[in-house]
PDB file of N, CA and C in Angstrom:
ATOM      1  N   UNK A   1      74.491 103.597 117.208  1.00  0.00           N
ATOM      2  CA  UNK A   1      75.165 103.344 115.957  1.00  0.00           C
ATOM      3  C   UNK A   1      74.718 101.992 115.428  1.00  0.00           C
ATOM      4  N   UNK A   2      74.528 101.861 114.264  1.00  0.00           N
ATOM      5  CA  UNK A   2      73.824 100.477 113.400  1.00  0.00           C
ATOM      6  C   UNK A   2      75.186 100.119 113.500  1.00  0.00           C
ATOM      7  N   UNK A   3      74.988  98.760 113.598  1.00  0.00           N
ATOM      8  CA  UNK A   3      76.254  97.505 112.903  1.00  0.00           C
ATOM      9  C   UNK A   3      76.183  97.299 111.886  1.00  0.00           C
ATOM     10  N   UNK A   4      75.835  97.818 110.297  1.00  0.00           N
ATOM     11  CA  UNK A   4      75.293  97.768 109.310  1.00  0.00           C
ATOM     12  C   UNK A   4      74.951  98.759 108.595  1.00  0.00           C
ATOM     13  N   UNK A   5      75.656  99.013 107.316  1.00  0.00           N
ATOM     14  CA  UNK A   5      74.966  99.993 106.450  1.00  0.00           C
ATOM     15  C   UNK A   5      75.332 100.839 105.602  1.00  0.00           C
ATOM     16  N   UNK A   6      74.547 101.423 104.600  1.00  0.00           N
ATOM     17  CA  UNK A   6      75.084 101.981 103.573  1.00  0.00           C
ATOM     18  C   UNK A   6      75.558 103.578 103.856  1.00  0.00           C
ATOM     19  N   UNK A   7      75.784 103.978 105.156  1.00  0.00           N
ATOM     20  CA  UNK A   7      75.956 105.109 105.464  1.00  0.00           C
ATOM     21  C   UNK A   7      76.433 105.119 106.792  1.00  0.00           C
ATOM     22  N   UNK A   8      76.972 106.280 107.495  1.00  0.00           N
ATOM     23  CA  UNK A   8      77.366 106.626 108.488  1.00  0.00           C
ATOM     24  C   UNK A   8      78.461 105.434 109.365  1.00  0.00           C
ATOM     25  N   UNK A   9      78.275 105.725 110.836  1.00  0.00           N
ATOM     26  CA  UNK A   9      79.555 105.745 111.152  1.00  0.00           C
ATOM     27  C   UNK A   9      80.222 103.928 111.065  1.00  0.00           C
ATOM     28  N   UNK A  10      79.136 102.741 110.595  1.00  0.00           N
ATOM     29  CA  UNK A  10      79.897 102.078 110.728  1.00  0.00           C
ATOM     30  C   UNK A  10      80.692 101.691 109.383  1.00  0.00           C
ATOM     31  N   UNK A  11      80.140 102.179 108.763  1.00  0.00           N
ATOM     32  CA  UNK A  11      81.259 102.532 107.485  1.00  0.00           C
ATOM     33  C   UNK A  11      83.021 102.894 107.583  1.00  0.00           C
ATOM     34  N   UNK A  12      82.629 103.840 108.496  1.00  0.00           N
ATOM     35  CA  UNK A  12      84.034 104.448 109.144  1.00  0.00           C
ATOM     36  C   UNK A  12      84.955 103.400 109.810  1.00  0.00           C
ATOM     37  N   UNK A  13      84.301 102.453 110.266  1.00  0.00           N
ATOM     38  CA  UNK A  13      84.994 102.090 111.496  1.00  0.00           C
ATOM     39  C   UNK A  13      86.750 101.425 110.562  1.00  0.00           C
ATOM     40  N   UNK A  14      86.390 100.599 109.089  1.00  0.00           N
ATOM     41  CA  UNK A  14      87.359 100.082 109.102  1.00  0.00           C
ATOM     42  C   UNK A  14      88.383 101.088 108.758  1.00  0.00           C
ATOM     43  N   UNK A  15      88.256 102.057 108.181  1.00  0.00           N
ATOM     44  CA  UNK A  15      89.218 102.867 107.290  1.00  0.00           C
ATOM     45  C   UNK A  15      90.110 103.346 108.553  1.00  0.00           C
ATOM     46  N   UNK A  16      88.976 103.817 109.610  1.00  0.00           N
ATOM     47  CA  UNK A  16      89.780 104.486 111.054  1.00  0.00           C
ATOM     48  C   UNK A  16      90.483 103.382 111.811  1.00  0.00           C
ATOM     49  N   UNK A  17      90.293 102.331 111.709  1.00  0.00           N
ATOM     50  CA  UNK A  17      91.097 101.539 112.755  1.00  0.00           C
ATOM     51  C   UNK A  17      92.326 101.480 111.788  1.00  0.00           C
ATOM     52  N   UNK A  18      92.385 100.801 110.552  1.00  0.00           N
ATOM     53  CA  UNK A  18      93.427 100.662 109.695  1.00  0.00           C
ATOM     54  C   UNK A  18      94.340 101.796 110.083  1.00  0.00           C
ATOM     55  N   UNK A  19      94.089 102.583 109.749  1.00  0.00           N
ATOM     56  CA  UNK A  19      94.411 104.169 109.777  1.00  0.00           C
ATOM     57  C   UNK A  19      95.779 104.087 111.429  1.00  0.00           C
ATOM     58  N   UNK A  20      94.494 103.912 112.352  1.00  0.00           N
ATOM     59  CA  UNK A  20      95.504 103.976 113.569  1.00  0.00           C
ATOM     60  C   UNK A  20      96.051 102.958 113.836  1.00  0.00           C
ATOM     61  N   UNK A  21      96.256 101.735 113.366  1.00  0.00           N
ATOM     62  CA  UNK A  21      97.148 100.475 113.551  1.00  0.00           C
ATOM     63  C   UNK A  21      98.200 100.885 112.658  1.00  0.00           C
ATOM     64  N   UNK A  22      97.810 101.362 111.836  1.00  0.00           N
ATOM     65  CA  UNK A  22      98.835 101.103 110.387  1.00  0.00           C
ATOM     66  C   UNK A  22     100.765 101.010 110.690  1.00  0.00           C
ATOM     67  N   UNK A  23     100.951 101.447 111.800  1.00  0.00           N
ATOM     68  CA  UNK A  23     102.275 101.552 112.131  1.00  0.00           C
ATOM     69  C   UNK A  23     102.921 100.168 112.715  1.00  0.00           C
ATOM     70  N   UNK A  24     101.897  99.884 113.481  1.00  0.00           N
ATOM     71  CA  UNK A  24     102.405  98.242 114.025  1.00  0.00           C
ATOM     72  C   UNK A  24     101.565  96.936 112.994  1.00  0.00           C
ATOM     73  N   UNK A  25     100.587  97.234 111.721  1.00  0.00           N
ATOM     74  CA  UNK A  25     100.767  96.566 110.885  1.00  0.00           C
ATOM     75  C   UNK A  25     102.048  96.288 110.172  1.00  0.00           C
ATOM     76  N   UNK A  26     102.899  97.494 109.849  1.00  0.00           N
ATOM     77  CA  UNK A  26     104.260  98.014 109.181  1.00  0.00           C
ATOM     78  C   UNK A  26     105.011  97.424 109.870  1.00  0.00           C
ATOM     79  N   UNK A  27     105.279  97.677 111.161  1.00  0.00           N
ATOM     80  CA  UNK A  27     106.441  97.655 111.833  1.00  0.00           C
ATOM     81  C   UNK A  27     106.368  95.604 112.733  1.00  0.00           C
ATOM     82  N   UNK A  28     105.107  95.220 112.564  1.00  0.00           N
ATOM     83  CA  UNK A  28     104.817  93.561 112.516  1.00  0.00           C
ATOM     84  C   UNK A  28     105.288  92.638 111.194  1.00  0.00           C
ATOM     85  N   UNK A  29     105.527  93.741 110.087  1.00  0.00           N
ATOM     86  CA  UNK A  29     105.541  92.898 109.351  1.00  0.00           C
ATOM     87  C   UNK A  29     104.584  92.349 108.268  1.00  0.00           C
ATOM     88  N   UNK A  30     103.254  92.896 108.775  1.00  0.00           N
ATOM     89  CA  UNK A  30     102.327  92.007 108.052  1.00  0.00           C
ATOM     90  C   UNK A  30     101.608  92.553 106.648  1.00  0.00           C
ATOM     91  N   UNK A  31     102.215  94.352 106.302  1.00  0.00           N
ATOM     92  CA  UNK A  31     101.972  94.655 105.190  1.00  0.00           C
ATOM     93  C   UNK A  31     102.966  95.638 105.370  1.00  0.00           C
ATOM     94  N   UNK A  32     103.158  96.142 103.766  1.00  0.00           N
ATOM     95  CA  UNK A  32     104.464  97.093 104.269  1.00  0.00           C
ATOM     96  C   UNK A  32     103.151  98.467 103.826  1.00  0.00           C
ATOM     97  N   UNK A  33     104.259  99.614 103.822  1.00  0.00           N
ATOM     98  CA  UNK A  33     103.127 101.108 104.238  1.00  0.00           C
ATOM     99  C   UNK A  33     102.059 101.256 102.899  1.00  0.00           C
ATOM    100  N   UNK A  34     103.181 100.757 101.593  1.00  0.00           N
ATOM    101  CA  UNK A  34     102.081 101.324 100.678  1.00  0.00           C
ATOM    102  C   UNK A  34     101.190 100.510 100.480  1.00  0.00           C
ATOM    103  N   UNK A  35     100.863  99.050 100.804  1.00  0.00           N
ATOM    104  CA  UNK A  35      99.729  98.266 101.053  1.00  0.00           C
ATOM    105  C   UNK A  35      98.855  98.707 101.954  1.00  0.00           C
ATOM    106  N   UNK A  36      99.777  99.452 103.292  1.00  0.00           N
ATOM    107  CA  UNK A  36      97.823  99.958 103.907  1.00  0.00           C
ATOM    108  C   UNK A  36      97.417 101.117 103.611  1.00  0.00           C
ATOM    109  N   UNK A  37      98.288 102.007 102.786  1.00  0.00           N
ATOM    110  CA  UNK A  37      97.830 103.253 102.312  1.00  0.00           C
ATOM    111  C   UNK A  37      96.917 103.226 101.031  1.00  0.00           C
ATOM    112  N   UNK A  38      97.244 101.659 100.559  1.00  0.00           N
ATOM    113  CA  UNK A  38      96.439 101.425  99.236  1.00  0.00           C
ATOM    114  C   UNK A  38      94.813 100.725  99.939  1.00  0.00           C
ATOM    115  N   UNK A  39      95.484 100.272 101.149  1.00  0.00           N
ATOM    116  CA  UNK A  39      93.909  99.553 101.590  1.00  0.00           C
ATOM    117  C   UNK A  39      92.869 100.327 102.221  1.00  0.00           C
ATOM    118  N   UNK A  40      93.918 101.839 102.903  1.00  0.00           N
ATOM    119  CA  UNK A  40      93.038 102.667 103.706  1.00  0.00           C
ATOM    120  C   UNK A  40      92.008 103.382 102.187  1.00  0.00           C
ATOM    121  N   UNK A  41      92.615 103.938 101.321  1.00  0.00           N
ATOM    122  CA  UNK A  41      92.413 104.303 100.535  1.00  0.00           C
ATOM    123  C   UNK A  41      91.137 103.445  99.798  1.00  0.00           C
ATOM    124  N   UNK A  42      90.959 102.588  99.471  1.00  0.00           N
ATOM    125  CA  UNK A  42      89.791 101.856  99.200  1.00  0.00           C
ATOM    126  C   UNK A  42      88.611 101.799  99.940  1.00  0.00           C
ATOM    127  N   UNK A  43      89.400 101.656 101.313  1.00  0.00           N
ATOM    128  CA  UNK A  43      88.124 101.411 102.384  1.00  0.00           C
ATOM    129  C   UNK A  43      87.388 102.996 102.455  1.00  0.00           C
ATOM    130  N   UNK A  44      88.190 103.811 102.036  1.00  0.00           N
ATOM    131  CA  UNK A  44      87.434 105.372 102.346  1.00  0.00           C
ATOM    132  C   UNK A  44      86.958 105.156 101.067  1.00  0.00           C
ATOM    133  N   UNK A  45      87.009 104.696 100.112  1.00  0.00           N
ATOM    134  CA  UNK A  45      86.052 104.956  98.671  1.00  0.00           C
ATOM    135  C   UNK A  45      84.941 104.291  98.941  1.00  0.00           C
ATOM    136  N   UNK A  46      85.336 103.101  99.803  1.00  0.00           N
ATOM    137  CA  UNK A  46      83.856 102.070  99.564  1.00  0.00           C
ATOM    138  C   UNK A  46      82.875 102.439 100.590  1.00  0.00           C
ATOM    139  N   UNK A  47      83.657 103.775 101.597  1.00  0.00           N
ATOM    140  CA  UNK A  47      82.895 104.562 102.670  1.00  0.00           C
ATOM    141  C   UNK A  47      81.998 105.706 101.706  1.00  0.00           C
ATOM    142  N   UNK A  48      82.201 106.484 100.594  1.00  0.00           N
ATOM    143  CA  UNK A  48      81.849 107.050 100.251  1.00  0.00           C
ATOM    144  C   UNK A  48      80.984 106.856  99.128  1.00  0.00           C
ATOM    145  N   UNK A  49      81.166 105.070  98.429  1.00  0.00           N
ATOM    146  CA  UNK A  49      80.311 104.472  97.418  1.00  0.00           C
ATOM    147  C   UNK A  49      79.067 104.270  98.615  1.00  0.00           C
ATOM    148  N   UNK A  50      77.420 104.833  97.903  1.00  0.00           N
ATOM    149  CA  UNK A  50      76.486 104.421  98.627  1.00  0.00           C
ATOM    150  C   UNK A  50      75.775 103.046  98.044  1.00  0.00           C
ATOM    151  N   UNK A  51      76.585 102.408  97.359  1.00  0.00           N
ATOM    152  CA  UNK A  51      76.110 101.263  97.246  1.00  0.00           C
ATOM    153  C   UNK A  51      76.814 100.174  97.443  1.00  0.00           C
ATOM    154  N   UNK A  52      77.789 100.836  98.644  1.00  0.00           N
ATOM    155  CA  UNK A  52      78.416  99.518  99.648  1.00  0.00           C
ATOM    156  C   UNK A  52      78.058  99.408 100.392  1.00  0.00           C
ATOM    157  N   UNK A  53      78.103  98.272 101.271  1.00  0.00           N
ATOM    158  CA  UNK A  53      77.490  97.880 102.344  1.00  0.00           C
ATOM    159  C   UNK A  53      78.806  97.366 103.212  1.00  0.00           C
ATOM    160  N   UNK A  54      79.076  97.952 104.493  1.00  0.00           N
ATOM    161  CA  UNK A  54      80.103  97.569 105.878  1.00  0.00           C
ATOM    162  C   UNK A  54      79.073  97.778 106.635  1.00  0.00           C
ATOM    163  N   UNK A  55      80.043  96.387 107.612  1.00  0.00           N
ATOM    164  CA  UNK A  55      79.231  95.952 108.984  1.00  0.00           C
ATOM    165  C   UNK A  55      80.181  95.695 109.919  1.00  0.00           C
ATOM    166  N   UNK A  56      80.109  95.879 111.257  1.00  0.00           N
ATOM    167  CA  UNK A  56      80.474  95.384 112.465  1.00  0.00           C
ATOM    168  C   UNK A  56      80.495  94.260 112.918  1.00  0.00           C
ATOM    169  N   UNK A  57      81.508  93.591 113.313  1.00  0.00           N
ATOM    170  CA  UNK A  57      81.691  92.034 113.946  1.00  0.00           C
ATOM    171  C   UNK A  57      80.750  91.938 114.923  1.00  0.00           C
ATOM    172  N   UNK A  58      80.478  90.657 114.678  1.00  0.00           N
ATOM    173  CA  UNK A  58      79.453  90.489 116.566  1.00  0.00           C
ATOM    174  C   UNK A  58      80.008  90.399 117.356  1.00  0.00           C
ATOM    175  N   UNK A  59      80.479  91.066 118.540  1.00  0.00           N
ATOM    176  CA  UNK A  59      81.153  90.711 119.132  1.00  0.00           C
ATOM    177  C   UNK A  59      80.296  90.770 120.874  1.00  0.00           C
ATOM    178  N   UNK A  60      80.679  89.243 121.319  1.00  0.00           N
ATOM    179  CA  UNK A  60      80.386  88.600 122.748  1.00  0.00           C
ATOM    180  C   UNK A  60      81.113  88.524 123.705  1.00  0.00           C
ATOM    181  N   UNK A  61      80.883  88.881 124.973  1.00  0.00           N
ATOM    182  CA  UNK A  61      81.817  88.721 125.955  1.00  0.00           C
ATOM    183  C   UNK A  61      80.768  88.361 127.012  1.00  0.00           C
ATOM    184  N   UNK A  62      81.388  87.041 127.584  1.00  0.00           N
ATOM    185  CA  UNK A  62      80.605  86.323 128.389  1.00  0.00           C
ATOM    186  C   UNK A  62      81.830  85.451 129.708  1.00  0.00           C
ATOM    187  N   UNK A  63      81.027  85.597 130.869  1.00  0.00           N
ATOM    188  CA  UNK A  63      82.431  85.050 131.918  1.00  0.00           C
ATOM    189  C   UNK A  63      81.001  84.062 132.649  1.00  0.00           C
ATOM    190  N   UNK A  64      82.223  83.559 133.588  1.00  0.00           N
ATOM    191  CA  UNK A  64      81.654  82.795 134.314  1.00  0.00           C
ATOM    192  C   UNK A  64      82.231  81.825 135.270  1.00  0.00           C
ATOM    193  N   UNK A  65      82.295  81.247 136.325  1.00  0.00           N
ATOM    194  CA  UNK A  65      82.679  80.543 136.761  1.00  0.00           C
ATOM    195  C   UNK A  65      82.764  78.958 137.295  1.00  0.00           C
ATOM    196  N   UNK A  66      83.943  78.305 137.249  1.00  0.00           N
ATOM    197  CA  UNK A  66      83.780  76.843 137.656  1.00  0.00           C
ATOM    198  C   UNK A  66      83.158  76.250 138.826  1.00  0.00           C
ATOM    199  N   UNK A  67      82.404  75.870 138.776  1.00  0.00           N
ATOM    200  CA  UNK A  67      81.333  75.116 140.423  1.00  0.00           C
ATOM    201  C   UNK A  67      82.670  74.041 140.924  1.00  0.00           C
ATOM    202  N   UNK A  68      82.142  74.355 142.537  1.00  0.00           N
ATOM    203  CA  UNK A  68      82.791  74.226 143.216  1.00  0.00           C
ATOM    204  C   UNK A  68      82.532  72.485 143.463  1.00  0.00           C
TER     205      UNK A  68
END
């Protein structure tokens, strides 16, 4: 899957996460329902405009330990 692009699945990613948080966004407080139904709703248009562009966070995970 590209991190990037005018098509396919990472397009998806925000509308679907919104989508399945949306209850403990609501129920946190931090938007009420018809704000994420208005935001899911955009994010699926700007999934279906091909002249948007969504991308994926970089995301790093790195460990390690303290010398002795």
């Amino acid at each position: 899957m590209s991190a990037t692009g005018l098509s396919g699945d990472a397009k998806l990613v925000s509308p679907l996460t919104l989508e399945r948080i949306s209850a403990s966004v609501v129920d946190e407080g931090v938007a009420s329902a018809s704000e994420v139904d208005r935001v899911v709703a955009e994010l699926y248009a700007n999934y279906e405009d091909p002249r948007s562009v969504m991308s994926l966070p970089r995301i790093v995970q790195a460990w390690g330990r303290v010398p002795l």
